[in-house]
Protein backbone atom coordinates (compact mmCIF):
# COMPACT_ATOMS: atom_id res chain seq x y z
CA UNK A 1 0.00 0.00 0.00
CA UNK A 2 1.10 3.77 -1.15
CA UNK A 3 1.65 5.60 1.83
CA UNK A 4 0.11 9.55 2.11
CA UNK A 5 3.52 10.61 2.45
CA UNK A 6 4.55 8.85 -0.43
CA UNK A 7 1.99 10.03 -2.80
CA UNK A 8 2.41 13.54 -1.25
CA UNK A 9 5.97 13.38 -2.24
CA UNK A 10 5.46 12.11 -5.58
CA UNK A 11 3.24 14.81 -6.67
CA UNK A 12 6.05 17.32 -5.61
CA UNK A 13 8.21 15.99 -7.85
CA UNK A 14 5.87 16.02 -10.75
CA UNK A 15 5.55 19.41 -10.14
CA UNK A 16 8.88 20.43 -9.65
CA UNK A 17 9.49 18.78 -13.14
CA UNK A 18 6.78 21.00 -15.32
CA UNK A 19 8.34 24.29 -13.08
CA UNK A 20 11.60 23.54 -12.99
CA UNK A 21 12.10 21.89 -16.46
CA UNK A 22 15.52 19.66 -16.65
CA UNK A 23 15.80 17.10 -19.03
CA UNK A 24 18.01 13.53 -17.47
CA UNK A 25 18.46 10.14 -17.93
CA UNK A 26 14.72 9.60 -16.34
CA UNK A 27 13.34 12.62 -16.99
CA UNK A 28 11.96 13.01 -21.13
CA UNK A 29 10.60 16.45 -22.18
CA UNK A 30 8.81 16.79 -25.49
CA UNK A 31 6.72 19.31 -27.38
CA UNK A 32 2.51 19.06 -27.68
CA UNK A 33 1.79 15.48 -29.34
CA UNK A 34 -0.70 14.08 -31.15
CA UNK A 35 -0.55 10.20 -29.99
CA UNK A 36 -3.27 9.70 -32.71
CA UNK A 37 -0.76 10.31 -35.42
CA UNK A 38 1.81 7.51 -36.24
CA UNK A 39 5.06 10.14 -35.82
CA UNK A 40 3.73 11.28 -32.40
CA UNK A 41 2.96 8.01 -31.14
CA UNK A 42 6.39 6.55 -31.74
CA UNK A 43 8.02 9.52 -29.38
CA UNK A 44 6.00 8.49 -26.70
CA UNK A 45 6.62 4.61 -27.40
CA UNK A 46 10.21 5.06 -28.12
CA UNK A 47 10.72 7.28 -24.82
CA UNK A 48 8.54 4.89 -22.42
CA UNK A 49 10.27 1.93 -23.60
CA UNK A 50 13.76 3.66 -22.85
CA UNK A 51 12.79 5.38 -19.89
CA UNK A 52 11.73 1.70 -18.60
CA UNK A 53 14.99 0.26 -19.33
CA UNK A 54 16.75 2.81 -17.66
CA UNK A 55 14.57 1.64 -14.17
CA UNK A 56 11.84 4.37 -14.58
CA UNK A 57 10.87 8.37 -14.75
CA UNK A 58 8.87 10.34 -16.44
CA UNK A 59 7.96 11.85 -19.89
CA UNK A 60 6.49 15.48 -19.58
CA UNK A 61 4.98 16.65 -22.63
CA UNK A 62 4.19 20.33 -23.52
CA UNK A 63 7.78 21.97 -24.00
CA UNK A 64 9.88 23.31 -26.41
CA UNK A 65 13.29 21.10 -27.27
CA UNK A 66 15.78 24.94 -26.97
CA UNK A 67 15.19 26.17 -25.10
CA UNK A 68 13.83 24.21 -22.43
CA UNK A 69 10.16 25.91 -21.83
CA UNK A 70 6.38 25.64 -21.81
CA UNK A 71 5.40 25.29 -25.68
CA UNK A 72 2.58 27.69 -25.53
CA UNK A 73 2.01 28.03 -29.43
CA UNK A 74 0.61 24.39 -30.08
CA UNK A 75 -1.12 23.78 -26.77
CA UNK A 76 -4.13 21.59 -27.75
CA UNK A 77 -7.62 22.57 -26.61
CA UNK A 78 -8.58 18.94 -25.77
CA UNK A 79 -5.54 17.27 -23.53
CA UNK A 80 -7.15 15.34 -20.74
CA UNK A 81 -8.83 13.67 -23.76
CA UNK A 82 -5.93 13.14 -25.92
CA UNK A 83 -3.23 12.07 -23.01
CA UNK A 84 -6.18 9.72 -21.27
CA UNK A 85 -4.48 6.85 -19.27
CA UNK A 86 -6.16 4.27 -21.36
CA UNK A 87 -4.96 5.56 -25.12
CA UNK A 88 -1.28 6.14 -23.42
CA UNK A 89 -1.29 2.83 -21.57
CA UNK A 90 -2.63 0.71 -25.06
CA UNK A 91 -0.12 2.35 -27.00
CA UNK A 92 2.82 0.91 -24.56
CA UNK A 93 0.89 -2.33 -24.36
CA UNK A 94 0.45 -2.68 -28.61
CA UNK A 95 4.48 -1.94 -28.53
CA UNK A 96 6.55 -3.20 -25.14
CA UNK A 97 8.04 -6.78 -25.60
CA UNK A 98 7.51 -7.10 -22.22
CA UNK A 99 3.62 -5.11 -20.65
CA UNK A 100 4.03 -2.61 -17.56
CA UNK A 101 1.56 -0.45 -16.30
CA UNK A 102 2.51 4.06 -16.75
CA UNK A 103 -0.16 6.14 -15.43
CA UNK A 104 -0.66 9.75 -16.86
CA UNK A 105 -0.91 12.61 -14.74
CA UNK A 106 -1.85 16.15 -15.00
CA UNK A 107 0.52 19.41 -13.66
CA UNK A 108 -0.78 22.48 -14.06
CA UNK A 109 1.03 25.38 -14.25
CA UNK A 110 0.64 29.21 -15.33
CA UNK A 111 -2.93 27.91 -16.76
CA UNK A 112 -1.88 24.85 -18.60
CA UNK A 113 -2.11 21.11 -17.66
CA UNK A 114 0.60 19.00 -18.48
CA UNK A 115 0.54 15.19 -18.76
CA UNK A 116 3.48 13.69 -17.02
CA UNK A 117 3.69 10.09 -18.05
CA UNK A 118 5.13 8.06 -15.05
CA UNK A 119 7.16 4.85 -15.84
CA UNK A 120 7.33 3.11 -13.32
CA UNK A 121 10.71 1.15 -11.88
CA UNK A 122 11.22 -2.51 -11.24
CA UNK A 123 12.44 -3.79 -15.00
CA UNK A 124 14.36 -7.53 -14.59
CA UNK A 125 14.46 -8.45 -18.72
CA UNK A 126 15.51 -5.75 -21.03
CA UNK A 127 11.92 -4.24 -22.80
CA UNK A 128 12.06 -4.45 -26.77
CA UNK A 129 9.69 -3.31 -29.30
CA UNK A 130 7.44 -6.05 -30.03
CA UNK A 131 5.84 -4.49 -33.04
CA UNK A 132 6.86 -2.16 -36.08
CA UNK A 133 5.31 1.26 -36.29
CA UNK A 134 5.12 2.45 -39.68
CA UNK A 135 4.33 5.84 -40.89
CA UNK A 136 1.56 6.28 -42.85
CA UNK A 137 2.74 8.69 -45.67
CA UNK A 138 6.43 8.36 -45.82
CA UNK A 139 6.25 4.36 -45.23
CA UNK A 140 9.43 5.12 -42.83
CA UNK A 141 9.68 2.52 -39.75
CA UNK A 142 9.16 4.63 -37.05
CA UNK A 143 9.31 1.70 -34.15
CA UNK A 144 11.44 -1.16 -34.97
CA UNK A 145 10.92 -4.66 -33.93
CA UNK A 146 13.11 -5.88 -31.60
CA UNK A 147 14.85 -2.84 -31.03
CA UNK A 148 15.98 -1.88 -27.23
CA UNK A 149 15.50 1.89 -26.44
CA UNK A 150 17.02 3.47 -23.96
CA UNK A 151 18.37 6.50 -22.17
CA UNK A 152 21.60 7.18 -22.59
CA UNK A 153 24.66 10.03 -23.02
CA UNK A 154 26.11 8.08 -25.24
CA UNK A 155 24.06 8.35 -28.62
CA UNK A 156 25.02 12.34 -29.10
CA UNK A 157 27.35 13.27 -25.74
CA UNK A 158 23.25 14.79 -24.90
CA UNK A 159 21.11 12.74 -23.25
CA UNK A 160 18.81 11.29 -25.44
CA UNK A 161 16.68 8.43 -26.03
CA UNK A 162 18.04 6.09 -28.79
CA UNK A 163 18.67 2.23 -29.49
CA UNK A 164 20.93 0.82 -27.45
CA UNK A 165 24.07 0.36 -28.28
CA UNK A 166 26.84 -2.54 -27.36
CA UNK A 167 28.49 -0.03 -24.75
CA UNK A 168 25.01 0.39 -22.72
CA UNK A 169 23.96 -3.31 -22.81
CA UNK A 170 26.36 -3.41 -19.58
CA UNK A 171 24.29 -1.35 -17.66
CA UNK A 172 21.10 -1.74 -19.10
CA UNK A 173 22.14 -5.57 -17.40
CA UNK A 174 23.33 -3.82 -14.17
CA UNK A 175 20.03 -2.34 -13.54
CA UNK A 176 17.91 -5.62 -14.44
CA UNK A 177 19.96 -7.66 -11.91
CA UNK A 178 20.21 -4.98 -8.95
CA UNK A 179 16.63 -4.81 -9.30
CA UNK A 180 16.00 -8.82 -9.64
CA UNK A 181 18.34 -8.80 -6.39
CA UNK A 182 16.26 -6.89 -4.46
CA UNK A 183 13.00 -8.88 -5.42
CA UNK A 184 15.09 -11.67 -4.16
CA UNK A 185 15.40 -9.58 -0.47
CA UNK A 186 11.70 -8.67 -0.63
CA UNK A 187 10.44 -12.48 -1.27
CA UNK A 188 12.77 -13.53 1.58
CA UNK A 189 11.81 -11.14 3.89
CA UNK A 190 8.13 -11.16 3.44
CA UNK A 191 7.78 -14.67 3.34
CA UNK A 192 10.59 -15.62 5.78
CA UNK A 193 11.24 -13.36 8.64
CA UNK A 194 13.70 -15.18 10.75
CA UNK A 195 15.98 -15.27 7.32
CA UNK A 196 17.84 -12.38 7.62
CA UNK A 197 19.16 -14.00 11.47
CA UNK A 198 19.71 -17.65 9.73
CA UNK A 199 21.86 -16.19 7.52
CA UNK A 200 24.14 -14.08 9.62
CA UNK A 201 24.77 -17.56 11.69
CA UNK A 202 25.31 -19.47 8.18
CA UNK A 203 28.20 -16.52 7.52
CA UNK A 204 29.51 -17.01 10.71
CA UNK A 205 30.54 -20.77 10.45
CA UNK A 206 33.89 -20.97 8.00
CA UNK A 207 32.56 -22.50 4.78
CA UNK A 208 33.42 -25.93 3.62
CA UNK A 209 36.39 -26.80 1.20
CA UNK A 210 35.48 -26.73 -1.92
CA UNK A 211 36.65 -29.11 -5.08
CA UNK A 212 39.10 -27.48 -5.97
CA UNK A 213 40.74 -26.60 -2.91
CA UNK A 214 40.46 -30.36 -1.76
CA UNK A 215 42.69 -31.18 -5.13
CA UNK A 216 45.35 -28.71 -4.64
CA UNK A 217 45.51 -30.00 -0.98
CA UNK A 218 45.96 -33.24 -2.48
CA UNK A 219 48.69 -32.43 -5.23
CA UNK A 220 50.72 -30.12 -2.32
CA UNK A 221 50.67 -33.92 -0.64
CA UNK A 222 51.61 -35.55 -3.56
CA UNK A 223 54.63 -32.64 -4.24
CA UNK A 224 56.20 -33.49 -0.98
CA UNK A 225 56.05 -37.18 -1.22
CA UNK A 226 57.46 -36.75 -4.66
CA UNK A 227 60.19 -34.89 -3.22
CA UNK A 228 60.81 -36.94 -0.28
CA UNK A 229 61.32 -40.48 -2.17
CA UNK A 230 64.10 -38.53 -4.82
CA UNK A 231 65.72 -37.38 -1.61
CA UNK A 232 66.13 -40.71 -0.27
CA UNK A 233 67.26 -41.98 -3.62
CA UNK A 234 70.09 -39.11 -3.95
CA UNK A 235 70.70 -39.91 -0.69
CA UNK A 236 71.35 -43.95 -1.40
């Protein structure tokens, strides 16, 4: 259960993110969308996907690329209606190898809402595109299948979402097992209290040889003895 506090907290941050606009590795800001039209759809796809992989954030829509501010030329009459949870959360469903739940919420600010698509964290197997998205007109594939977004520095020296690249498969991996190890922890602890004391007294007896230490214990006997019967032969 989502504590008050929690929630209380969360909504400051969405707020400090439409008035204090800074784009990072889990924080996406584009202009005003259309998620009806192929092109516009894709950004949204393409920066959900990558903003899963890189263990969560958001994706704040309304502002201008340079600078960094409230687009107030194309502001849309009808955005509740065209950011509604459902049409955001099929698009991610039609499109994410893997399905996870975003929620769209709503800042407003000097007048304007702004939907703030929340990714959530949590991701243990790399999300891929499990579709195509082709545009209509220019028959350009705007959503590859297969292909691993994510957020990275490393596409333009910017941050930027992009398809992953050999050098971010390490920590695109990173993230998947830190977060698989602390599902581990959870599991254990909710389903086996007294764990956490078992194993501090299983750390505290010396382990058992292993294999291989056994067999070099047995070849540092087998060295000596060596060397002991050619002594008593030099010696005879």
């Amino acid at each position: 259960m989502i504590r008050v506090s929690e929630l209380a907290e969360e909504r400051r941050l969405l707020e400090r993110l439409v008035q204090l606009p800074s784009e990072t590795l889990n924080a996406e800001y584009k202009s005003w969308l259309d998620p009806k039209q192929h092109l516009d759809a894709a950004k949204i796809i393409r920066a959900c996907l990558a903003l899963r992989n890189r263990n969560g954030g958001h994706l704040v829509i309304g502002f201008k690329d340079r600078p960094l501010e409230p687009d107030k030329i194309r502001e849309p009459r009808n955005i509740r209606d065209l950011f509604h949870a459902d049409e955001i959360q099929a698009l991610i469903s039609n499109h994410a190898s893997i399905i996870f739940e975003v929620r769209t919420e709503f800042v407003e600010h000097e007048g304007t809402r702004y939907p703030v698509v929340v990714v959530p964290p949590g991701v243990m197997v790399p999300v891929a595109a499990k579709a195509d998205l082709i545009d209509r007109n220019s028959r350009k594939k705007l959503i590859a299948f297969g292909a691993v977004y994510f957020r990275t520095l490393r596409s333009n020296g910017r941050v930027s979402t992009s398809v992953a690249k050999p050098e971010d498969w390490e920590e695109i991996i990173g993230i998947c097992i830190t977060n698989k190890e602390g599902d581990v922890a959870r599991f254990l602890r909710t389903h086996f209290p007294d764990f956490p004391a078992a194993l501090g007294t299983v750390r505290a007896n010396p382990p058992s040889p292993t294999l291989r230490q056994h067999a070099e214990e047995l070849l540092g006997v087998a060295h000596e003895r060596f060397d002991q019967t050619i002594s008593r032969r030099d010696d005879g």
